[in-house]
C-alpha atoms as a PDB file:
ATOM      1  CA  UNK A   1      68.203  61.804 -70.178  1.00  0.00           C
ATOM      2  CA  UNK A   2      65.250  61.864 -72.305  1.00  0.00           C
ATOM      3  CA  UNK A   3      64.735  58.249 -74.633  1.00  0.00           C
ATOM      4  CA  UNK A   4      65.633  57.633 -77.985  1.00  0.00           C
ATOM      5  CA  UNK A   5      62.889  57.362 -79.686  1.00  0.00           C
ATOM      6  CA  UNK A   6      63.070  54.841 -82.548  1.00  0.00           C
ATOM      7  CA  UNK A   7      61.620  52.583 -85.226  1.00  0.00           C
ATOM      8  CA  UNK A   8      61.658  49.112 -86.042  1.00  0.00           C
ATOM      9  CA  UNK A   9      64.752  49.506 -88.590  1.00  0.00           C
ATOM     10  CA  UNK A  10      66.909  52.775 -89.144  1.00  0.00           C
ATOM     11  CA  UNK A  11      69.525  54.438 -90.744  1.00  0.00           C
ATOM     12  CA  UNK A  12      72.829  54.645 -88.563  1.00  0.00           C
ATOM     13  CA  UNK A  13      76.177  55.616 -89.035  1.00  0.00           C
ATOM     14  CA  UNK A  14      79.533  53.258 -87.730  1.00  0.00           C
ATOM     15  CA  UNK A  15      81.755  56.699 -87.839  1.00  0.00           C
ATOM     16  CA  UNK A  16      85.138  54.463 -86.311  1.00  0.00           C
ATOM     17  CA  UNK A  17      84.839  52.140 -89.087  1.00  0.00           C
ATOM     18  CA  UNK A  18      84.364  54.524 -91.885  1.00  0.00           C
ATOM     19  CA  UNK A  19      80.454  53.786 -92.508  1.00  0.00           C
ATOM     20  CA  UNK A  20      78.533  56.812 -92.708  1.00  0.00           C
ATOM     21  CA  UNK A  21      75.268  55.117 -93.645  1.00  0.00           C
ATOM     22  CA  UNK A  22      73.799  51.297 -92.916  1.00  0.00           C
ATOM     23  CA  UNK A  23      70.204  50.287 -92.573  1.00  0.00           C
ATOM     24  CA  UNK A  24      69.878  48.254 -89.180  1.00  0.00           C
ATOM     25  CA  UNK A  25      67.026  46.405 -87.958  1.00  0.00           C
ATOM     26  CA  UNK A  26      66.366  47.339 -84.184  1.00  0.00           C
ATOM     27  CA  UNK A  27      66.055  44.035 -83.066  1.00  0.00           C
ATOM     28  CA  UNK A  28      64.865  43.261 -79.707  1.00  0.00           C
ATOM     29  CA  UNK A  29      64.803  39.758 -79.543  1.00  0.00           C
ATOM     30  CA  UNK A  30      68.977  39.835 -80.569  1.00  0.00           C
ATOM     31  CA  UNK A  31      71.323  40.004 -77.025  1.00  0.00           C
ATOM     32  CA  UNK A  32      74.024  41.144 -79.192  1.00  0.00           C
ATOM     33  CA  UNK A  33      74.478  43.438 -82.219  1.00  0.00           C
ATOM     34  CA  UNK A  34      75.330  42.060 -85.080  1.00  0.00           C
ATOM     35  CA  UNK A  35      77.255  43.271 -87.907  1.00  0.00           C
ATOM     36  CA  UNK A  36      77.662  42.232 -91.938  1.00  0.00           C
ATOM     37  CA  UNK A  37      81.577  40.784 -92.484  1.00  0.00           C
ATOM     38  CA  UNK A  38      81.817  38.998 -95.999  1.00  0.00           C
ATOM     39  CA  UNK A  39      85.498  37.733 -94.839  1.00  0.00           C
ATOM     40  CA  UNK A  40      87.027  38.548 -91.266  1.00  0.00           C
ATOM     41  CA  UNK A  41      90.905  38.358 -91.262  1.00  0.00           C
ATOM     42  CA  UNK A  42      92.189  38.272 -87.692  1.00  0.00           C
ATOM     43  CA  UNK A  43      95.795  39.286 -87.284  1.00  0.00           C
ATOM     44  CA  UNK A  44      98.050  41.312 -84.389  1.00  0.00           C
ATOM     45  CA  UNK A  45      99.404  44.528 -84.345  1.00  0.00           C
ATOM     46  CA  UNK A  46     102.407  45.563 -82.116  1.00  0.00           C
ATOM     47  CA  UNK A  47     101.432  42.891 -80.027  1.00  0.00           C
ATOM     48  CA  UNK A  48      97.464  43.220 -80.399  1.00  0.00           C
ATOM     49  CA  UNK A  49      94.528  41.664 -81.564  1.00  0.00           C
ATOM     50  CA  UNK A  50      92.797  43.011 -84.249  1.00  0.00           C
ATOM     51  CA  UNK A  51      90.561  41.654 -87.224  1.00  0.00           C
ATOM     52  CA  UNK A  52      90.120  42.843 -90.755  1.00  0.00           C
ATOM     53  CA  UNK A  53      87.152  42.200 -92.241  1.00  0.00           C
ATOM     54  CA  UNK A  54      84.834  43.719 -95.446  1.00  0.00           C
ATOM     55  CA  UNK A  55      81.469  44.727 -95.295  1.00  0.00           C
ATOM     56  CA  UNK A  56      78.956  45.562 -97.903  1.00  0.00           C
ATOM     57  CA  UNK A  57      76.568  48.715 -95.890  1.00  0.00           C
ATOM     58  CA  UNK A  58      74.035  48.028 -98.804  1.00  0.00           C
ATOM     59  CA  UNK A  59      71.940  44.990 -99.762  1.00  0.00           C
ATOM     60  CA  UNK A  60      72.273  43.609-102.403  1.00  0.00           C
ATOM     61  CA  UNK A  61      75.331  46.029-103.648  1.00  0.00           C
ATOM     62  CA  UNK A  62      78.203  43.319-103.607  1.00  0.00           C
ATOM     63  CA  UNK A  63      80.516  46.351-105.716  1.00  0.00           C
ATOM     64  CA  UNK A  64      80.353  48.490-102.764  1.00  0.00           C
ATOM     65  CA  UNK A  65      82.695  47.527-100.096  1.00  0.00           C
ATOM     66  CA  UNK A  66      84.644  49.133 -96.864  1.00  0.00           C
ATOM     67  CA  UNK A  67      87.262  47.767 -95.521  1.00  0.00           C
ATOM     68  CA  UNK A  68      87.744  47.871 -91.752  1.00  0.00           C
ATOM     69  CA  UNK A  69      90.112  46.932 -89.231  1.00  0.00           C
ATOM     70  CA  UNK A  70      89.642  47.388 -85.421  1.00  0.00           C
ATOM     71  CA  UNK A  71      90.582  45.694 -82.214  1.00  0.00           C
ATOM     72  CA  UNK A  72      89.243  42.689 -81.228  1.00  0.00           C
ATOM     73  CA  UNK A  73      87.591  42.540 -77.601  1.00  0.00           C
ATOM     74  CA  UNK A  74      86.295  39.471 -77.056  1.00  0.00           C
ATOM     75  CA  UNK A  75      85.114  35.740 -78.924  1.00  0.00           C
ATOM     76  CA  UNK A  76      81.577  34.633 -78.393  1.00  0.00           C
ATOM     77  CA  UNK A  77      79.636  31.842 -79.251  1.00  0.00           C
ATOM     78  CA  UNK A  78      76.530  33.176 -80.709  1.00  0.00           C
ATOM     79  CA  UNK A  79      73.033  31.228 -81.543  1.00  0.00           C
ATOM     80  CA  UNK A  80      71.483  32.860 -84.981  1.00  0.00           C
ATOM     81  CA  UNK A  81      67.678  33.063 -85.070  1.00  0.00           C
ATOM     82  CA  UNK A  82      68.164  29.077 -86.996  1.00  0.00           C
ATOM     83  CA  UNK A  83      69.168  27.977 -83.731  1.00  0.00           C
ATOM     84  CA  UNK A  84      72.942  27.240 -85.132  1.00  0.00           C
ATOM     85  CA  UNK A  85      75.716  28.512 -83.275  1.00  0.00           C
ATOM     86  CA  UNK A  86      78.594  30.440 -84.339  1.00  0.00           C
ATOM     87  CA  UNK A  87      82.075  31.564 -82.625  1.00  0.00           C
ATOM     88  CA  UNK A  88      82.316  35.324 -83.560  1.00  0.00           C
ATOM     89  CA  UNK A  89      85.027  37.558 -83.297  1.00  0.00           C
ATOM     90  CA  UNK A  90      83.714  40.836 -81.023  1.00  0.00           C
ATOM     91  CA  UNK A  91      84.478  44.458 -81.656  1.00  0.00           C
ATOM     92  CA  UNK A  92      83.467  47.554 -79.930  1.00  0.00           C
ATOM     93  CA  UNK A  93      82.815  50.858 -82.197  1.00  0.00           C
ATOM     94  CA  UNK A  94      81.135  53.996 -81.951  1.00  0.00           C
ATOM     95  CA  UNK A  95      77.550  53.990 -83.602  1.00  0.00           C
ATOM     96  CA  UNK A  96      75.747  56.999 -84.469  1.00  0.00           C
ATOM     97  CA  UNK A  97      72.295  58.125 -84.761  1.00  0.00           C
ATOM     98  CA  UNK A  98      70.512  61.419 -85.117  1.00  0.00           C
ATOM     99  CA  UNK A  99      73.057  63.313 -82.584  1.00  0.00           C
ATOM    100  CA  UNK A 100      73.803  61.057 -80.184  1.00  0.00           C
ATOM    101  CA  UNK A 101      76.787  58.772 -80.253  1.00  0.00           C
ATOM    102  CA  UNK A 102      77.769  55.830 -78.014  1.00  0.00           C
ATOM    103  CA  UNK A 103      79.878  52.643 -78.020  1.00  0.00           C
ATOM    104  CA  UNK A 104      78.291  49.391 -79.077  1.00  0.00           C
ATOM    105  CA  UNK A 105      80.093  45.909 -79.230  1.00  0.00           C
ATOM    106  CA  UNK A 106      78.768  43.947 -82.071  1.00  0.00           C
ATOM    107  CA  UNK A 107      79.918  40.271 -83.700  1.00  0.00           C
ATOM    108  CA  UNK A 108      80.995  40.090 -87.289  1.00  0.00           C
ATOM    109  CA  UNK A 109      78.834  37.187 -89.392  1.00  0.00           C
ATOM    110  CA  UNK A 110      78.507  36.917 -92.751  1.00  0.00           C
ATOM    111  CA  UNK A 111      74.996  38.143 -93.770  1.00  0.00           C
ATOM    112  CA  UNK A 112      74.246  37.974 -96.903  1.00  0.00           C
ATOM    113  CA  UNK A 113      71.229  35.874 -97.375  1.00  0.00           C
ATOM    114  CA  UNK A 114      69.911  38.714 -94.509  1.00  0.00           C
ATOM    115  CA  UNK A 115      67.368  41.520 -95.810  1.00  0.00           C
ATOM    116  CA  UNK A 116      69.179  43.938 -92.729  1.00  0.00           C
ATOM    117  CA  UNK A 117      73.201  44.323 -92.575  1.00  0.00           C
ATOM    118  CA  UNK A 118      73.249  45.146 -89.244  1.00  0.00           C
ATOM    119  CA  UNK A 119      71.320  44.114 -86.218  1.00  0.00           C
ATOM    120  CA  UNK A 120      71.057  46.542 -83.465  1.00  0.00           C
ATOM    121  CA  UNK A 121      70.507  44.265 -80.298  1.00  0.00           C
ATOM    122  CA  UNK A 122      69.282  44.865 -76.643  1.00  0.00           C
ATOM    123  CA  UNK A 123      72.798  45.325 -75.360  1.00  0.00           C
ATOM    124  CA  UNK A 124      73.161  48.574 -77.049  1.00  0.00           C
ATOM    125  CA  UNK A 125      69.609  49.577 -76.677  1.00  0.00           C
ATOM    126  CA  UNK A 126      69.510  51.614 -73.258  1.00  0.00           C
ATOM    127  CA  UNK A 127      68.067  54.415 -73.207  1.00  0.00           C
ATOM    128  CA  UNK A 128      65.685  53.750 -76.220  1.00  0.00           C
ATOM    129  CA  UNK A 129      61.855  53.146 -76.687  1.00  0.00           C
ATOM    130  CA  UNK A 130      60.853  51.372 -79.829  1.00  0.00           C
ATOM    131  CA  UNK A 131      57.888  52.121 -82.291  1.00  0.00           C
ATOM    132  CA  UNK A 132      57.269  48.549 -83.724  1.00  0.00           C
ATOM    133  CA  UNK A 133      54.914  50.651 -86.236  1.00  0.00           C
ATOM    134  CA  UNK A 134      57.061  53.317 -87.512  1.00  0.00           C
ATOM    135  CA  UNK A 135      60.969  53.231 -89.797  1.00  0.00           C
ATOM    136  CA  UNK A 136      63.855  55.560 -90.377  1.00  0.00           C
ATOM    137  CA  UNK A 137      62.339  57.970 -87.988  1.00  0.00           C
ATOM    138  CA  UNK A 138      66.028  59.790 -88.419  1.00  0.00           C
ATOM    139  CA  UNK A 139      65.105  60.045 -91.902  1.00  0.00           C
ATOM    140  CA  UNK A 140      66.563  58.598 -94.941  1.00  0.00           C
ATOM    141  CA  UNK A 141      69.453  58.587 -97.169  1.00  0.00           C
ATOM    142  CA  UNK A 142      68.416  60.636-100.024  1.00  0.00           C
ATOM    143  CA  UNK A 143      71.493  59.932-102.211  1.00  0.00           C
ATOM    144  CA  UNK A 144      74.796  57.745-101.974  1.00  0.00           C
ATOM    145  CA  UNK A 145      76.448  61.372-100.702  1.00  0.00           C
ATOM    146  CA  UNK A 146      73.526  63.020 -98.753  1.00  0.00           C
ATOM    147  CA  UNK A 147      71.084  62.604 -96.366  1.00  0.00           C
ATOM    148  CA  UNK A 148      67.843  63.913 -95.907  1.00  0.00           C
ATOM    149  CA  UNK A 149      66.716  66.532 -93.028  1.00  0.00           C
ATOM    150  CA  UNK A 150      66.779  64.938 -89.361  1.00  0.00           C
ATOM    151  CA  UNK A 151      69.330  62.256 -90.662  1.00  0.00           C
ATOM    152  CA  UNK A 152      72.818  61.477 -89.857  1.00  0.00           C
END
């Protein structure tokens, strides 16, 4: 399989969750992916796990919200670039970009002091080269509906 070839941040899609567009910084010094919750809810299902939890996709847009429920697989304590830890609930969801999909377990944190949304860690990463020097080489989102040629 030929690599992804990527830049430092880009536009991705989180299709099982109902996000068609968030920026994410492609962060290789991050284990884990991380993505934006403003509250996480946990609560069970017919007898499963799950969490509930709201996410803004775009900074600094607190009246755009999604709400999104999923299973949860795992808890994990989690050390933020600060150095302070966190127990986060885990989820696994499909992520999206250009054409190629696969699944990628992220934690949920609250991150809005955060210029990025979503971190995409080293976990989810294989496969991938990153350009340090180049962004949104799968384009950009031209509108709230649309996005641009070579995009999701």
């Amino acid at each position: 399989m030929d690599k992804l070839l990527v830049g430092w941040r880009e536009w991705v899609a989180l299709p099982g969750l109902n996000i068609n567009k968030i920026k994410a910084k492609i962060d290789t010094g991050a284990r884990t992916s991380a993505l934006h919750a403003f509250f996480v809810e946990p609560f069970d299902e017919n007898g499963q796990k799950m969490v509930r939890f709201g996410v803004h996709p775009v900074q600094k847009r607190l009246d755009i919200e999604i709400i999104c429920q999923c299973p949860i697989k795992d808890y994990r304590q989690v050390r933020d670039s600060g150095g302070h830890q966190e127990l986060r609930y885990v989820i696994e969801t499909p992520l999206k970009l250009g054409e190629r999909v696969w699944p990628v377990e992220m934690t949920l944190t609250n991150r809005d002091n955060m210029k990025f949304r979503m971190l995409l860690g080293r976990t989810a990463m294989r496969g991938m080269a990153v350009f340090p020097d180049q962004s949104y080489l799968f384009g950009r989102p031209d509108s709230k509906f649309g996005m641009k040629e070579g995009s999701l």
